[in-house]
C-alpha atoms as a PDB file:
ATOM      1  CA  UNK A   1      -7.887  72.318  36.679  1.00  0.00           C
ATOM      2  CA  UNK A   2      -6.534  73.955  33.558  1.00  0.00           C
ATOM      3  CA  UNK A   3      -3.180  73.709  34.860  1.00  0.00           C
ATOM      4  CA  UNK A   4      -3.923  69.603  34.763  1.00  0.00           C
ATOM      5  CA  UNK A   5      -5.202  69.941  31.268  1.00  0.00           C
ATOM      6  CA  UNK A   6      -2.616  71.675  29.373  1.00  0.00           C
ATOM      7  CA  UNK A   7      -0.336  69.232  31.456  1.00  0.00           C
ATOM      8  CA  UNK A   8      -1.932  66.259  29.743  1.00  0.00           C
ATOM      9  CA  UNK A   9      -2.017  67.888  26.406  1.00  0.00           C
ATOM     10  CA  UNK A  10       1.254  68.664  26.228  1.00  0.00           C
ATOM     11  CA  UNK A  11       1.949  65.333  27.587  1.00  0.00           C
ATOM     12  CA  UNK A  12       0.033  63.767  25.007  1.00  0.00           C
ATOM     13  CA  UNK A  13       1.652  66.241  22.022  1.00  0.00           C
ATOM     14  CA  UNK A  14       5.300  65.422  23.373  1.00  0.00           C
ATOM     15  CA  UNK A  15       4.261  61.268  22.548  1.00  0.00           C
ATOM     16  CA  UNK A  16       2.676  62.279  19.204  1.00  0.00           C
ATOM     17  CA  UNK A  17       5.554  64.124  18.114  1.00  0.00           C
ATOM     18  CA  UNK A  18       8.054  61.634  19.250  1.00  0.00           C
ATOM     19  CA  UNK A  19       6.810  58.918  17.488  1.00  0.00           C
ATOM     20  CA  UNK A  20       5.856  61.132  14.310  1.00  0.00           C
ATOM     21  CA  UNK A  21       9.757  62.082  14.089  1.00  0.00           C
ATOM     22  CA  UNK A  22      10.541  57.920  14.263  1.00  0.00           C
ATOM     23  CA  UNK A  23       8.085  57.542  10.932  1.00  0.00           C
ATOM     24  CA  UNK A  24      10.015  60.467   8.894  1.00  0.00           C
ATOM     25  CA  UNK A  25      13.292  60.015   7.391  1.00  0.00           C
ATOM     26  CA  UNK A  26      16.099  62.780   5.688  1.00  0.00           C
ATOM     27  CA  UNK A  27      16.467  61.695   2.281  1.00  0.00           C
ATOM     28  CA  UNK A  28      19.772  63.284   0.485  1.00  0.00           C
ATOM     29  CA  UNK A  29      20.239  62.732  -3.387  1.00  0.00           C
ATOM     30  CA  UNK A  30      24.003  63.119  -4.578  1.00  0.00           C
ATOM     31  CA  UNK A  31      25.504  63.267  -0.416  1.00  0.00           C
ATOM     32  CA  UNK A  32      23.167  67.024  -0.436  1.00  0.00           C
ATOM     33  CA  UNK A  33      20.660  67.161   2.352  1.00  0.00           C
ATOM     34  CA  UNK A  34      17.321  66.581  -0.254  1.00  0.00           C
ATOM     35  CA  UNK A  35      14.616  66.767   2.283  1.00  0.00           C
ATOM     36  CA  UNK A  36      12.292  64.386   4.119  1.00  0.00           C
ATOM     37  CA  UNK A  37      10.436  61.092   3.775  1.00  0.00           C
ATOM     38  CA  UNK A  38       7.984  58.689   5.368  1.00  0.00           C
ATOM     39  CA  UNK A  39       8.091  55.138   5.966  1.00  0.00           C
ATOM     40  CA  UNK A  40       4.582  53.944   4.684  1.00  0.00           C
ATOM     41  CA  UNK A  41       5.595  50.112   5.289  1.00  0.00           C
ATOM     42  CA  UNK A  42       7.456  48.670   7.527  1.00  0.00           C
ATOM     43  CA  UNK A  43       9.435  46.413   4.797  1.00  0.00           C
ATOM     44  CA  UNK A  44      10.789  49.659   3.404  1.00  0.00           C
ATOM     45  CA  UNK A  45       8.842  51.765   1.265  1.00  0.00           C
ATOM     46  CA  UNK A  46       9.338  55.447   1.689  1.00  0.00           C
ATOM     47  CA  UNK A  47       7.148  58.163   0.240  1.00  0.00           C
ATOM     48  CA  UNK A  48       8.196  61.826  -0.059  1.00  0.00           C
ATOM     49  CA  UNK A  49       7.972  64.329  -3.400  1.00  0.00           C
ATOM     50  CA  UNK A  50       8.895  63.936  -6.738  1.00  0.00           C
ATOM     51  CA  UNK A  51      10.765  67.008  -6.359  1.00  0.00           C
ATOM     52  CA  UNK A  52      13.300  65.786  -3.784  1.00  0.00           C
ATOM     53  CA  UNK A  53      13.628  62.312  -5.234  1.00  0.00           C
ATOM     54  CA  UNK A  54      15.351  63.742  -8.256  1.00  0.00           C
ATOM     55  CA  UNK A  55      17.406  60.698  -8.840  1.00  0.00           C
ATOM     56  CA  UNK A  56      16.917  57.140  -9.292  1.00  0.00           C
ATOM     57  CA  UNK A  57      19.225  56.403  -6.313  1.00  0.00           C
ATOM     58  CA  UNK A  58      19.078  58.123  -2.814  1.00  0.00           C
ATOM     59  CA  UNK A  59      20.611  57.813   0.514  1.00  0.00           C
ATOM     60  CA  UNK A  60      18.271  57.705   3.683  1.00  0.00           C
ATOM     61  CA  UNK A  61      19.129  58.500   7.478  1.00  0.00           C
ATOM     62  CA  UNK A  62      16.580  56.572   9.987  1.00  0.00           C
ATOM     63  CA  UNK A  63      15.856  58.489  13.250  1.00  0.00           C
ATOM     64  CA  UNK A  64      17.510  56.128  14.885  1.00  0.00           C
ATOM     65  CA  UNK A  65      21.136  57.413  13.034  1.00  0.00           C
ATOM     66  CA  UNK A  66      21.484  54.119  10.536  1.00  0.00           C
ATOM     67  CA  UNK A  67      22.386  55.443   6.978  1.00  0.00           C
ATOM     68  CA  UNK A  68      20.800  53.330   3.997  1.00  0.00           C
ATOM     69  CA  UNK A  69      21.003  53.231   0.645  1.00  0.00           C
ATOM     70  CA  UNK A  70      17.175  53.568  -0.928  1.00  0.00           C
ATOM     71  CA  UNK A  71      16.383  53.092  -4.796  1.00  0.00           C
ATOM     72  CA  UNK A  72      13.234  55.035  -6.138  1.00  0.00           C
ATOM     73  CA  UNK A  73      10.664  52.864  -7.534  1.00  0.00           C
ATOM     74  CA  UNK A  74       7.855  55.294  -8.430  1.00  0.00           C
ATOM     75  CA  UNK A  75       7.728  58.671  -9.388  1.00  0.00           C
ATOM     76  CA  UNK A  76       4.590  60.896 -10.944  1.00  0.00           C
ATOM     77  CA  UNK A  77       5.702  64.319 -11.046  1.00  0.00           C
ATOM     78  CA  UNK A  78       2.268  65.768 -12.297  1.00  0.00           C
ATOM     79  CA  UNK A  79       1.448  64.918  -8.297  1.00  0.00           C
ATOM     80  CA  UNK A  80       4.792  65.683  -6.987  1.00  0.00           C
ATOM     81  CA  UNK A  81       5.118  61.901  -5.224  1.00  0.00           C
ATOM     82  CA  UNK A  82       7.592  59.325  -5.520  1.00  0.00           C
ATOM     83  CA  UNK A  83       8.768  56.034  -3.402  1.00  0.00           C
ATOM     84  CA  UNK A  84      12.034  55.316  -2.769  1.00  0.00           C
ATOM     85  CA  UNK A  85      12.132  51.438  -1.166  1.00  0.00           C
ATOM     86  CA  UNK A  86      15.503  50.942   1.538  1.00  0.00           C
ATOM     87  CA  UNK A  87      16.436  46.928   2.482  1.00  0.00           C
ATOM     88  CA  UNK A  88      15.535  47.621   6.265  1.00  0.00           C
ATOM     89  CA  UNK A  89      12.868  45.113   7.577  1.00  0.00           C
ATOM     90  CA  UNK A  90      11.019  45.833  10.971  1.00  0.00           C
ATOM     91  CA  UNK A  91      10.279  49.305  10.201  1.00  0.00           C
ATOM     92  CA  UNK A  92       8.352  51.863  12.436  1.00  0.00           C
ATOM     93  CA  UNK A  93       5.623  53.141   9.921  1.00  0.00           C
ATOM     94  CA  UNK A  94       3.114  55.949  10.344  1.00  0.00           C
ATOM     95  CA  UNK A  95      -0.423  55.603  10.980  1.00  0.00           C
ATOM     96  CA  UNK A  96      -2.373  56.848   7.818  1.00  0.00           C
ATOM     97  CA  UNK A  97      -5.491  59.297   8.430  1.00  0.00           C
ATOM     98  CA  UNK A  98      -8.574  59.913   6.980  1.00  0.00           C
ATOM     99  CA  UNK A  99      -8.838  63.515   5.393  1.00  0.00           C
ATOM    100  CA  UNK A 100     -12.422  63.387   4.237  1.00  0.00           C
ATOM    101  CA  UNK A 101     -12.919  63.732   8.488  1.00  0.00           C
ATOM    102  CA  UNK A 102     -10.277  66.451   8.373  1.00  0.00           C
ATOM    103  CA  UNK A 103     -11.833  70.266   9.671  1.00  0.00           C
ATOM    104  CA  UNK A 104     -11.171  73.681   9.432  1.00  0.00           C
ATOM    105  CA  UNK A 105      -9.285  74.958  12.703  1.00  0.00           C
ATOM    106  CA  UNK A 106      -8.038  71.159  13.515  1.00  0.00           C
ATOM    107  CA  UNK A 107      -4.914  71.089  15.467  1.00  0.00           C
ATOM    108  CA  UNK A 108      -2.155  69.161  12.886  1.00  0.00           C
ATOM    109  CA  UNK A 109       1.583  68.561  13.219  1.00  0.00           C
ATOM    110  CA  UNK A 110       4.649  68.399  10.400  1.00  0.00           C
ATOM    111  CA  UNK A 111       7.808  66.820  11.229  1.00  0.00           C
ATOM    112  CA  UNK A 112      10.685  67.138   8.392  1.00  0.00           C
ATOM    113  CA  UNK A 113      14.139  67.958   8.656  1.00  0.00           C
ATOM    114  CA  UNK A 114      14.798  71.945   7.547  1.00  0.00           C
ATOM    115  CA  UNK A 115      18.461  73.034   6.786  1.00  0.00           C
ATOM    116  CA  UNK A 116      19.778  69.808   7.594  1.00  0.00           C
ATOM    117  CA  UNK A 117      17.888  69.374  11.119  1.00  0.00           C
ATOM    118  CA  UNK A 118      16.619  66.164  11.599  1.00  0.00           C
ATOM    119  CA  UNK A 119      13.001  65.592  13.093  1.00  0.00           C
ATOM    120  CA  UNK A 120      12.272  69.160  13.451  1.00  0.00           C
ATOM    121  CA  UNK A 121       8.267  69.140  14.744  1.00  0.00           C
ATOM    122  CA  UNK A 122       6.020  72.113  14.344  1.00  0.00           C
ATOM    123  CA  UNK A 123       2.221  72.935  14.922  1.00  0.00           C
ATOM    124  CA  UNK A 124      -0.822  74.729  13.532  1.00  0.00           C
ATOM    125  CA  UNK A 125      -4.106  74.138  12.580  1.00  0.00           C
ATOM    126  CA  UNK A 126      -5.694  73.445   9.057  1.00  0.00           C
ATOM    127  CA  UNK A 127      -6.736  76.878   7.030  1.00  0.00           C
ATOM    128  CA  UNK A 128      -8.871  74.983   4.622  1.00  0.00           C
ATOM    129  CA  UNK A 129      -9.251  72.595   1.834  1.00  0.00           C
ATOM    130  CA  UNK A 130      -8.857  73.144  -1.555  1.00  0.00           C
ATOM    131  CA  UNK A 131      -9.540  71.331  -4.477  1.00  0.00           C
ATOM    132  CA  UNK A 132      -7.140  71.927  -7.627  1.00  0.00           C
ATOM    133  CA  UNK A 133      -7.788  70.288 -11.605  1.00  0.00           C
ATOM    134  CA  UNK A 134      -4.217  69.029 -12.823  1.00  0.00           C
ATOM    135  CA  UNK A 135      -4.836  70.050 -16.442  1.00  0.00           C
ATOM    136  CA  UNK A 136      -2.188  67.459 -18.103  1.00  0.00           C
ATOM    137  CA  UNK A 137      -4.412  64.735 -16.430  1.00  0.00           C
ATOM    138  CA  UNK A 138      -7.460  66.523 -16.385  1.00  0.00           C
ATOM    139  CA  UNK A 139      -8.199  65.555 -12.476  1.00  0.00           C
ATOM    140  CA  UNK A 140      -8.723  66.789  -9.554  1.00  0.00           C
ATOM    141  CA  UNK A 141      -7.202  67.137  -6.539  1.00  0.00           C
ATOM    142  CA  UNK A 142      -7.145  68.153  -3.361  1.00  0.00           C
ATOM    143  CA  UNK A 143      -4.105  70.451  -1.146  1.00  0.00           C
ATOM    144  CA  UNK A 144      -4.710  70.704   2.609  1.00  0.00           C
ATOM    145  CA  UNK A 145      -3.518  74.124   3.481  1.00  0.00           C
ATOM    146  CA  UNK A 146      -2.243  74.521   6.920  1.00  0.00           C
ATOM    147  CA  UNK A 147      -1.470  77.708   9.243  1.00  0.00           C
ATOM    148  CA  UNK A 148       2.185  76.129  10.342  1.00  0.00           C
ATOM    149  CA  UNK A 149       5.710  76.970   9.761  1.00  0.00           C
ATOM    150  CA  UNK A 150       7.961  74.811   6.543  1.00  0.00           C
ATOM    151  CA  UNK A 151      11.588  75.667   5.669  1.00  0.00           C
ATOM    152  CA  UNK A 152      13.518  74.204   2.652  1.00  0.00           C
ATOM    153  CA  UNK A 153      13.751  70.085   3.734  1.00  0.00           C
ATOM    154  CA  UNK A 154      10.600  69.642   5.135  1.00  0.00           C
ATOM    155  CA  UNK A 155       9.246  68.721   1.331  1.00  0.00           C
ATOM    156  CA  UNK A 156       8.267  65.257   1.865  1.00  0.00           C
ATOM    157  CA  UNK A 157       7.751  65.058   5.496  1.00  0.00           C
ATOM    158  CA  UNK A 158       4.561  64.315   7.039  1.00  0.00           C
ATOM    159  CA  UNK A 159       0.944  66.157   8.281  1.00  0.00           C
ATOM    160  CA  UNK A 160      -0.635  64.802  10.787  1.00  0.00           C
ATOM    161  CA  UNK A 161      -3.594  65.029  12.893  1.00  0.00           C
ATOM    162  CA  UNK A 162      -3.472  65.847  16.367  1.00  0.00           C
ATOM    163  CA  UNK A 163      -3.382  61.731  17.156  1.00  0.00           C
ATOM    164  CA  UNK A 164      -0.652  61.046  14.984  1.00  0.00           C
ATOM    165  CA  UNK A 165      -2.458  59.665  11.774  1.00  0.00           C
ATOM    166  CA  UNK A 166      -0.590  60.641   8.640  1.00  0.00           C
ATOM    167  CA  UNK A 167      -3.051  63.228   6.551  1.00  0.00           C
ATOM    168  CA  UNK A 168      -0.569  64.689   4.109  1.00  0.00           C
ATOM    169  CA  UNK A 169       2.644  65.142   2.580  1.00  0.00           C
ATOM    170  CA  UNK A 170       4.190  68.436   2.621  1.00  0.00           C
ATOM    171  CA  UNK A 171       5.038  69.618  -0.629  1.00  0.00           C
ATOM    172  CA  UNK A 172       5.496  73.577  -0.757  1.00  0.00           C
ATOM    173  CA  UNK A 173       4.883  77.193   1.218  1.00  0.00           C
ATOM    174  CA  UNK A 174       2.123  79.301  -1.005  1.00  0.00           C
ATOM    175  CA  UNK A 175       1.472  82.574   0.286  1.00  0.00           C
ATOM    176  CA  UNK A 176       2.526  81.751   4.233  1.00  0.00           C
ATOM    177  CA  UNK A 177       0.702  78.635   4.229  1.00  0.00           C
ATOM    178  CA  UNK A 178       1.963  75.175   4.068  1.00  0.00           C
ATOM    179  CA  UNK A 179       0.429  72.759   1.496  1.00  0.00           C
ATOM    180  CA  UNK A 180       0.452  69.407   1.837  1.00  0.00           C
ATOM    181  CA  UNK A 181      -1.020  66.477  -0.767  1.00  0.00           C
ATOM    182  CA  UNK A 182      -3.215  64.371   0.998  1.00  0.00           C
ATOM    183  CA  UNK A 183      -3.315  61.090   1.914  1.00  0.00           C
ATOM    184  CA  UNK A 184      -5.974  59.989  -0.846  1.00  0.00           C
ATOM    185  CA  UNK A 185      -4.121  61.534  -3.455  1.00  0.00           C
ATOM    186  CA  UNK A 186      -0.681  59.248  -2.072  1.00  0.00           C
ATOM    187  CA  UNK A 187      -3.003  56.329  -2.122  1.00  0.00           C
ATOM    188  CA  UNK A 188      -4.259  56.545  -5.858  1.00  0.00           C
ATOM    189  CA  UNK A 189      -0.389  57.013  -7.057  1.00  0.00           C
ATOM    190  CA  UNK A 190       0.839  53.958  -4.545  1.00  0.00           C
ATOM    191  CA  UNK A 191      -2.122  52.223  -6.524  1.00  0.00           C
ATOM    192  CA  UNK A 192      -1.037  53.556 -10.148  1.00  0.00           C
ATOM    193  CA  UNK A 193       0.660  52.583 -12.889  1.00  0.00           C
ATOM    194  CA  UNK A 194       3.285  55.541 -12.458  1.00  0.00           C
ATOM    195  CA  UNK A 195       5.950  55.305 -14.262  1.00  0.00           C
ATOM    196  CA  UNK A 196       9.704  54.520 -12.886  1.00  0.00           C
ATOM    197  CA  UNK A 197      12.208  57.343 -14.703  1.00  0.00           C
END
């Protein structure tokens, strides 16, 4: 009987993850491996952090190998986000979650593309939930902080929830921990007036 169920799980993981590495992209800025990105729309549009879209023009690899030339339209550093938009119709975009359902000890997945890897999957659970005031905006936020293993290029790849729905962005490693910026906070900028620089 257990035997049956971890079968299934890890059945049901191995899906997940597969299509979770189809919905991230490697972004590289200047032919250097940048880090990671994921297609929010299937016309195109990209997100990933401010911090690896550090130039107004970008070149993105698909899973599927196709290299494409992507032009960031939005950037707001003060959330580390930015798009970048590629001329590739028919995409395969991620699912996007819900965080405000999102609990302590939930079972989450990144997929990014570390040291030049490409769809590199790894899994943990979320450590908690923590709300931060960006003082040059005066608002706050929220990080999800998750018990699972980053490396340099997974900035800008996806968190997601154990049935693939998009909860975060993965933005930086404090203190062991991954942090991500959540969907709701990717949604407000997507819906703002950010500037394009």
């Amino acid at each position: 009987m257990v035997s049956t169920v971890l079968t299934y799980i890890s059945t049901e993981l191995t899906s997940i993850a597969q299509q979770l590495r189809q919905n991230t992209v490697k972004v590289r800025i200047n032919n250097e491996s940048a880090g990671s990105g994921v297609i929010l729309r299937s016309d195109g549009v990209i997100i990933t952090n401010a911090h690896v879209a550090t130039s107004k023009r970008a070149v993105v690899e698909l899973w599927d190998g196709r290299v494409v030339e992507a032009v960031r339209t939005k950037i707001d550093p003060t959330v580390d986000l930015a798009t970048l938009q590629i001329t590739v119709d028919n995409l395969d975009a991620a699912i996007i979650g819900n965080v405000s359902n999102l609990r302590v000890g939930e079972l989450v997945l990144a997929v990014g593309n570390p040291f030049g890897d490409t769809g590199v999957v790894t899994v943990g659970m979320v450590s908690c939930l923590v709300p931060y005031i960006n003082k040059s905006v005066q608002k706050t936020y929220s990080s999800v902080l998750a018990d699972i293993t980053l490396h340099p290029g997974n900035s800008g790849g996806l968190l997601a929830d154990c049935y693939g729905r998009v909860i975060g962005i993965n933005t930086m490693i404090v203190y062991g921990a991954a942090v991500a910026i959540p969907v709701s906070t990717v949604e407000n900028f997507l819906n703002s007036a950010a500037e394009v620089i």
